[in-house]
Protein backbone atom coordinates (compact mmCIF):
# COMPACT_ATOMS: atom_id res chain seq x y z
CA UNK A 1 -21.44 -33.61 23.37
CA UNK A 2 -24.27 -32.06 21.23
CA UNK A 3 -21.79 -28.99 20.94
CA UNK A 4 -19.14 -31.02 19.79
CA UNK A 5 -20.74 -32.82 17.31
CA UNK A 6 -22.07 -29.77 15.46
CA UNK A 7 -18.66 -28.54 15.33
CA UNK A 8 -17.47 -32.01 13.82
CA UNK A 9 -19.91 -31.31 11.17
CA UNK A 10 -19.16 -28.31 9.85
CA UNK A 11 -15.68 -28.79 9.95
CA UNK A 12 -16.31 -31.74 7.61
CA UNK A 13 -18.61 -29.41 5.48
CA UNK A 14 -15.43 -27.17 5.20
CA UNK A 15 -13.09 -29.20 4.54
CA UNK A 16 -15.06 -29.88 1.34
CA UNK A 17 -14.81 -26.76 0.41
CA UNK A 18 -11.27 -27.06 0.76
CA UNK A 19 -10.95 -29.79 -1.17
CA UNK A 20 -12.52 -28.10 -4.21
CA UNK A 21 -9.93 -25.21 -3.98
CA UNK A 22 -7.62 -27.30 -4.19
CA UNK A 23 -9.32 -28.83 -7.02
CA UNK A 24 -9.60 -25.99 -8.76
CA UNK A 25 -5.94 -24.66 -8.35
CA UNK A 26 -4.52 -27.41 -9.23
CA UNK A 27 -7.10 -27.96 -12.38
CA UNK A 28 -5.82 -24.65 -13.59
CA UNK A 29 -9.00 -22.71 -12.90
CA UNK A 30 -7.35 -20.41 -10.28
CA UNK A 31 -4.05 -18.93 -10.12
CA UNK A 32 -2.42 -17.84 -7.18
CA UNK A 33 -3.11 -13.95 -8.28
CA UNK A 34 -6.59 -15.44 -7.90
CA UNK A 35 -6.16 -16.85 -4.57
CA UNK A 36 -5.04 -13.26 -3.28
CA UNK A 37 -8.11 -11.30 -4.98
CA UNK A 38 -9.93 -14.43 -3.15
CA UNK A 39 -8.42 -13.55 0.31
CA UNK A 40 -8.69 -9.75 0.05
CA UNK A 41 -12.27 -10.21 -0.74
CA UNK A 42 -12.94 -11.84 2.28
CA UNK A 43 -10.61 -9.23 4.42
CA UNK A 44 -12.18 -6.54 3.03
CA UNK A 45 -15.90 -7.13 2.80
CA UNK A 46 -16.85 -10.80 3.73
CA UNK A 47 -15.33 -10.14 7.35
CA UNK A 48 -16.15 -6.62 7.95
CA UNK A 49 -19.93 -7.95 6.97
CA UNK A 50 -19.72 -10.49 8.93
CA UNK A 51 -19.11 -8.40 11.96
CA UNK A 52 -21.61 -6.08 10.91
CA UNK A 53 -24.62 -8.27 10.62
CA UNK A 54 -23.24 -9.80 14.16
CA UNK A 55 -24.12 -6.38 15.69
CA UNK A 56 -27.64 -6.14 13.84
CA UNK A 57 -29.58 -7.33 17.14
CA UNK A 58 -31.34 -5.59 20.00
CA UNK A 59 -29.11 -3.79 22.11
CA UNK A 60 -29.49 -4.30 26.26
CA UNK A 61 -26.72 -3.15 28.91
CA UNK A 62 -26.75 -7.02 29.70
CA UNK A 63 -25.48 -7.85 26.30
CA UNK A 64 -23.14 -4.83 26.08
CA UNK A 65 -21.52 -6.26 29.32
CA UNK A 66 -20.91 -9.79 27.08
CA UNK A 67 -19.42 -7.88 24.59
CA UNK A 68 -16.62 -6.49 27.44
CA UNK A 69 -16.64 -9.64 29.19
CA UNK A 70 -15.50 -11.51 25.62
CA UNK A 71 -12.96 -9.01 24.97
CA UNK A 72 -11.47 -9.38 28.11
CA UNK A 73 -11.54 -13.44 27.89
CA UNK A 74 -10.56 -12.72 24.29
CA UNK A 75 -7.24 -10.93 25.57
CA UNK A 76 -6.64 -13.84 28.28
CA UNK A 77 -6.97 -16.33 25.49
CA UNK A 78 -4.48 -14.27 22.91
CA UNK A 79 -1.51 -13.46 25.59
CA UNK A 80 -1.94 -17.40 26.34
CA UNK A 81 -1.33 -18.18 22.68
CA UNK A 82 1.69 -15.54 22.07
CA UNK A 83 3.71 -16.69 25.68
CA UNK A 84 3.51 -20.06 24.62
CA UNK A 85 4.32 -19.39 21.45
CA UNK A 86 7.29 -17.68 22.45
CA UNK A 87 8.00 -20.08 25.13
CA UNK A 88 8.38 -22.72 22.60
CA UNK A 89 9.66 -21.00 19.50
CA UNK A 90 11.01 -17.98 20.74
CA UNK A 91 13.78 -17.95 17.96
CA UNK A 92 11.87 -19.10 15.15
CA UNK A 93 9.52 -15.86 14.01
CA UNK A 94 7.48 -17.73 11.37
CA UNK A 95 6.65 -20.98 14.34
CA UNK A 96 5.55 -17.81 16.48
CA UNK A 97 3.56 -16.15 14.11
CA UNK A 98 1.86 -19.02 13.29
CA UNK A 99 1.32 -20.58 16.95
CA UNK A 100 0.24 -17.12 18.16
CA UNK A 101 -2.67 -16.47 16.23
CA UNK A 102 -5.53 -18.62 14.85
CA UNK A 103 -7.55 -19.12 12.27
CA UNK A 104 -10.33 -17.14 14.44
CA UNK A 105 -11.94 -14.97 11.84
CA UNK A 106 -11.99 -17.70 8.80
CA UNK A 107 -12.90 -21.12 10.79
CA UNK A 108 -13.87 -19.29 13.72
CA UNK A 109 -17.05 -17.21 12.65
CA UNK A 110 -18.72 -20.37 10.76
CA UNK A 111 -17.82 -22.92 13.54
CA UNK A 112 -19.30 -20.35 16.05
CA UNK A 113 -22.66 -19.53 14.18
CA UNK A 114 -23.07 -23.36 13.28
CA UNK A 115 -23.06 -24.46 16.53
CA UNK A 116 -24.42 -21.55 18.95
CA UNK A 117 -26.37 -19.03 16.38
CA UNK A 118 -25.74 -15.47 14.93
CA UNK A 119 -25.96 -13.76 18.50
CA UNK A 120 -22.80 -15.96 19.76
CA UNK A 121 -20.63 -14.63 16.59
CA UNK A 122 -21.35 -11.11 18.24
CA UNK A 123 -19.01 -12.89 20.99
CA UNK A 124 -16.38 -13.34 18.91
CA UNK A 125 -15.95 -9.77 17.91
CA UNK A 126 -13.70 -8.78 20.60
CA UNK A 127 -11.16 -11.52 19.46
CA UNK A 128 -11.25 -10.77 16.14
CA UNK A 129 -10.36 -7.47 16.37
CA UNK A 130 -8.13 -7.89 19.23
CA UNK A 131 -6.23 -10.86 16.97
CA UNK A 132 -5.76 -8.49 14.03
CA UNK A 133 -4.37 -5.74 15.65
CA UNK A 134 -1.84 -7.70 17.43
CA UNK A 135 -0.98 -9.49 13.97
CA UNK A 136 -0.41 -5.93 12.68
CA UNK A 137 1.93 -5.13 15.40
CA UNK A 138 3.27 -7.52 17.17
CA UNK A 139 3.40 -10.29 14.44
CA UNK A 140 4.58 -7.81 11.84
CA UNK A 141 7.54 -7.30 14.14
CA UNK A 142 8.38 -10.55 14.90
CA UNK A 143 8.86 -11.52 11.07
CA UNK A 144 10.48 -7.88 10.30
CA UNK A 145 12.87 -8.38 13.32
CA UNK A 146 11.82 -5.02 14.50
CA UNK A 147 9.27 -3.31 16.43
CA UNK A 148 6.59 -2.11 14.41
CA UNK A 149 4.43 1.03 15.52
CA UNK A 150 0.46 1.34 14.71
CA UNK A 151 -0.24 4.52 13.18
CA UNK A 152 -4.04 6.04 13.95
CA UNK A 153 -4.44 5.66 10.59
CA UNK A 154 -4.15 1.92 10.38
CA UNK A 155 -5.71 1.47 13.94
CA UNK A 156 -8.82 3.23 12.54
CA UNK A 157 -8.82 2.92 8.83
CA UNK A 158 -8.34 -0.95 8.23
CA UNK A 159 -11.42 -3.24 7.50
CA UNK A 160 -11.81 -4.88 10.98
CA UNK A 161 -11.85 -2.00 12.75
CA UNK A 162 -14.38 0.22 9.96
CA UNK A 163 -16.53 -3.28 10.62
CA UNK A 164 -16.97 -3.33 14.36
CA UNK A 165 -17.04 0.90 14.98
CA UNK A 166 -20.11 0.58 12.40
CA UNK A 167 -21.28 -2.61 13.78
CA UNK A 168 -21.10 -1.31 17.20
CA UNK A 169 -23.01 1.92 16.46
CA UNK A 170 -25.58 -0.02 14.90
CA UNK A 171 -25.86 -1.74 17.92
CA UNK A 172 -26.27 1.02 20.77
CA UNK A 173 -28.13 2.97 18.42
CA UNK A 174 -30.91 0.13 18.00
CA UNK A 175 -30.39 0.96 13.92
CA UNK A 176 -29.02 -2.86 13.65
CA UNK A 177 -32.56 -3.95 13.95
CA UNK A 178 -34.28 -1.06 12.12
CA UNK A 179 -32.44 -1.86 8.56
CA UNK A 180 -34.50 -1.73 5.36
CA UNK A 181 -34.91 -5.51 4.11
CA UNK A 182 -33.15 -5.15 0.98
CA UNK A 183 -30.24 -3.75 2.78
CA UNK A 184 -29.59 -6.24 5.83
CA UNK A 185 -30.40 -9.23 3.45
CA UNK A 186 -27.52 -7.98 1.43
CA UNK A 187 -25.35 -7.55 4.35
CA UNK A 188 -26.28 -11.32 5.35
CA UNK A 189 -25.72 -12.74 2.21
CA UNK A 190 -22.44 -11.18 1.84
CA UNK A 191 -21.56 -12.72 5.15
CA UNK A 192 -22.91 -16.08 4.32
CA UNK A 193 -19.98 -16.18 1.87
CA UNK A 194 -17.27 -16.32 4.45
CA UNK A 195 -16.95 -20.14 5.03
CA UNK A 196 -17.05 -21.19 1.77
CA UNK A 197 -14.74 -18.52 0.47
CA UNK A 198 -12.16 -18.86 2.94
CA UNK A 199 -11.89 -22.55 2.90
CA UNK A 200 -11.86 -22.22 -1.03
CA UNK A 201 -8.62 -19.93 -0.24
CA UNK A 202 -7.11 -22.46 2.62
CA UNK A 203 -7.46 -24.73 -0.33
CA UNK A 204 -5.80 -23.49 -2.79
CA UNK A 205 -2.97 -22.58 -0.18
CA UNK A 206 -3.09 -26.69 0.47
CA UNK A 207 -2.75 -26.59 -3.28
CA UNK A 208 0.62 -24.52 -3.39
CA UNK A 209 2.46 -26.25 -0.51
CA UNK A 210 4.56 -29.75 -1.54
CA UNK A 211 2.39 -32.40 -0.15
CA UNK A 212 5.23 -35.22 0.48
CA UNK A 213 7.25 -32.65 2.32
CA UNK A 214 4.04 -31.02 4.24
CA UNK A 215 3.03 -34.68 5.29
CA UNK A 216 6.27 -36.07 6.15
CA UNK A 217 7.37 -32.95 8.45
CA UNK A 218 7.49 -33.73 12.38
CA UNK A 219 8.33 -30.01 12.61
CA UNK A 220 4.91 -29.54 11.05
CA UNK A 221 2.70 -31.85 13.83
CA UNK A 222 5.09 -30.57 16.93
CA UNK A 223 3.33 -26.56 16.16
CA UNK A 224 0.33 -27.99 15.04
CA UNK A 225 0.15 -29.78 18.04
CA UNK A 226 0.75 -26.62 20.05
CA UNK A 227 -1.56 -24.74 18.21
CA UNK A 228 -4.33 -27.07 18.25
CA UNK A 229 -3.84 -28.94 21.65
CA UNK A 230 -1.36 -27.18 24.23
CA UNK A 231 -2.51 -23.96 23.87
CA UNK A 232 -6.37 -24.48 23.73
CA UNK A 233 -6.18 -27.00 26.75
CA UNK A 234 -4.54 -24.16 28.47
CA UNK A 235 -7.25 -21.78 27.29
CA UNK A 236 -10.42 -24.31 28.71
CA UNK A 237 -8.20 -24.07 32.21
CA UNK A 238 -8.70 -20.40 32.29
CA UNK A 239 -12.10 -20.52 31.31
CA UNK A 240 -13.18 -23.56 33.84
CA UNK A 241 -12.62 -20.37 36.67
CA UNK A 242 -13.84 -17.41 35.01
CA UNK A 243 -17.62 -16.68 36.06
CA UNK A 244 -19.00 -16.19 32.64
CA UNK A 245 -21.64 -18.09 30.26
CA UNK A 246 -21.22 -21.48 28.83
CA UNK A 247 -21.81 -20.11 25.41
CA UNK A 248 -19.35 -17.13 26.18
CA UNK A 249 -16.52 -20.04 27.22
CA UNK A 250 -17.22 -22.32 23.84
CA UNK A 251 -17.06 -19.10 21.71
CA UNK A 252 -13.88 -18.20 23.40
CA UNK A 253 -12.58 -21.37 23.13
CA UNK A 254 -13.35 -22.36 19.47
CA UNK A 255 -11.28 -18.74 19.07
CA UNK A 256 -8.22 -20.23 20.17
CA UNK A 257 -8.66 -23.74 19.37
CA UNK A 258 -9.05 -22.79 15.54
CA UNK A 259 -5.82 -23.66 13.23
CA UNK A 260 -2.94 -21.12 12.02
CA UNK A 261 -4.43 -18.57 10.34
CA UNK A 262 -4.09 -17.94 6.75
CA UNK A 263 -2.51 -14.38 7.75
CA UNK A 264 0.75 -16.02 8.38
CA UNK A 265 1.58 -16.62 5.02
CA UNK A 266 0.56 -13.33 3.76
CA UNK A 267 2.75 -11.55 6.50
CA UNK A 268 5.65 -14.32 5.73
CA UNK A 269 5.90 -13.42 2.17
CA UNK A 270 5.34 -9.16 2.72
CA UNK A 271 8.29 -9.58 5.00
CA UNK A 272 10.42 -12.11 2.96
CA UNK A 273 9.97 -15.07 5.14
CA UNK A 274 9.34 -18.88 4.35
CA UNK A 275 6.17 -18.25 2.27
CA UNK A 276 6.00 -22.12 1.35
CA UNK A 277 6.70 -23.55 5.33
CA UNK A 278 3.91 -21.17 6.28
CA UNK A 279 1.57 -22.34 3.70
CA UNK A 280 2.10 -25.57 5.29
CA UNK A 281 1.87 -24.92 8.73
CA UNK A 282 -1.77 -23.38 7.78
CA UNK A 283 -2.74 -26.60 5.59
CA UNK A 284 -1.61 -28.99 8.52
CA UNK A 285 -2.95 -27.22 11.52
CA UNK A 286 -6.68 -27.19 9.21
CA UNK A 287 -6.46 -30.40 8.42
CA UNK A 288 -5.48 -31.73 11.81
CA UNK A 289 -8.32 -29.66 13.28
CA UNK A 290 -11.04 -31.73 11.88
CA UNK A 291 -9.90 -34.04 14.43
CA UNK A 292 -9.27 -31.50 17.33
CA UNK A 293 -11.79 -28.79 17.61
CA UNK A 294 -14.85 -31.64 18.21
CA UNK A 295 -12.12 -33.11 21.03
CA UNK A 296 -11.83 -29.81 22.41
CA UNK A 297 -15.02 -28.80 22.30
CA UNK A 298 -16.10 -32.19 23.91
CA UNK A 299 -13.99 -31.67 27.36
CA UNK A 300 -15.44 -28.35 27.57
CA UNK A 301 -18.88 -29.81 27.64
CA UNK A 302 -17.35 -31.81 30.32
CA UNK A 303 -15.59 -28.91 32.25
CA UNK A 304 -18.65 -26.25 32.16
């Protein structure tokens, strides 16, 4: 219960952020140009950091066997989300995309260090990356209608992936620990920024979407409901008979019990897709999760 009611607080601290991007965009004081420089900001050095600092501890075979473990719940967790997803809304590639993958890195990360500390967010890595290398393949070819192959280029040259290989040498080299002050207190302030930025951005999406028509959409509730409900309470299942930590389980399970990530309406308007339903699907499912993640979160304080 304890667990669940630090998660219902900081997603009430974050939805005030999102509140004020939506403010702002709709005050005039950020343009949708903005919003992008916004989100590639956080893609490209809030995340990465974030992963980074979540590898700056002191490195033990026991904890490099969590890491592994995570993954492999991690995996469980994502082919859950992507066969019900297709289960569901097989013929509809923007419902897919967005039941498929969550808002793991954005809501994920915050919710995760609120509740269990900076050591559990080193749990988390393993989805992340796991989450944005599927969205680069397998969600890119759902919206393009055709497979899509990952180069080694992109596999190895995109800002998750720089993030965790550096994060993870820091690790099993014992350097995480051995940073100069000036440089790891930059590396956690720059990480610090993530929550507030990426609600700011959710915001401002919120912002852009037609709130009568978002609101009034029972298209809207049935995949938030998936996303947010069916396939997290299929998740916790999973996780009730795997032999692993109750910390391991809650970080797993905050991973797929986050909203639609905000990826789906970048990939939706790359690829020509609905760029305003996928907007909404993300403001919905965020809002709606203010609500679910503490439910969640409660019946797996009950289950483990």
């Amino acid at each position: 219960m304890e667990s669940a009611l630090i998660v219902l607080s900081q997603t009430l601290t974050m939805s005030i952020y999102l509140l004020i991007g939506f403010a702002l965009y709709k005050g005039g004081k950020i343009s949708r140009e903005g919003s992008k420089s916004l989100a590639n900001l956080l893609v490209w050095l809030v995340i990465p950091a974030v992963i980074i600092h979540s590898f700056c501890v002191e490195f033990s075979l026991e904890k490099l066997q969590d890491l592994g473990l995570s993954a492999l719940l991690a995996a469980g967790a994502l082919l859950i989300a992507i066969l019900t997803a297709r289960l569901l809304f097989g013929k509809n590639a923007v419902d897919c995309f967005a039941v498929s993958f969550s808002n793991c890195g954005f809501m994920g990360i915050p919710l995760v260090k609120a509740g269990f500390g900076d050591g559990a967010v080193f749990l988390l890595v393993g989805f992340i990356v796991l989450l944005n290398l599927l969205q680069w393949t397998y969600g890119a070819s759902l919206l393009k209608g055709e497979r899509k192959r990952l180069t080694l280029k992109e596999l190895l040259l995109n800002p998750i992936m720089i993030g965790s290989i550096l994060g993870l040498l820091l690790f099993v080299t014992g350097l995480g620990t051995k940073l100069p002050v000036i440089l790891s207190g930059a590396i956690s302030g720059v990480a610090a920024l993530n929550s507030p930025i990426a609600m700011l951005v959710l915001g401002i999406y919120m912002a852009q979407a037609s709130l009568k028509e978002t609101f009034l959409s029972p298209r809207l509730y049935c995949l938030s409901g998936v996303r947010l409900l069916l396939v997290p309470a299929i998740t916790l299942l999973m996780l009730i008979f795997i032999p692993a930590s109750p910390m391991m389980k809650y970080v797993i399970l905050i991973g797929a019990a986050a909203p639609v990530g905000a990826n789906v309406a970048v990939y939706a308007q790359l690829y020509d897709k609905d760029y305003s339903y996928a907007c909404q699907t993300v403001v919905v499912s965020t809002l709606l999760s203010i609500a679910t993640l503490p439910v969640m979160t409660a019946l797996a304080g009950l289950a483990w």
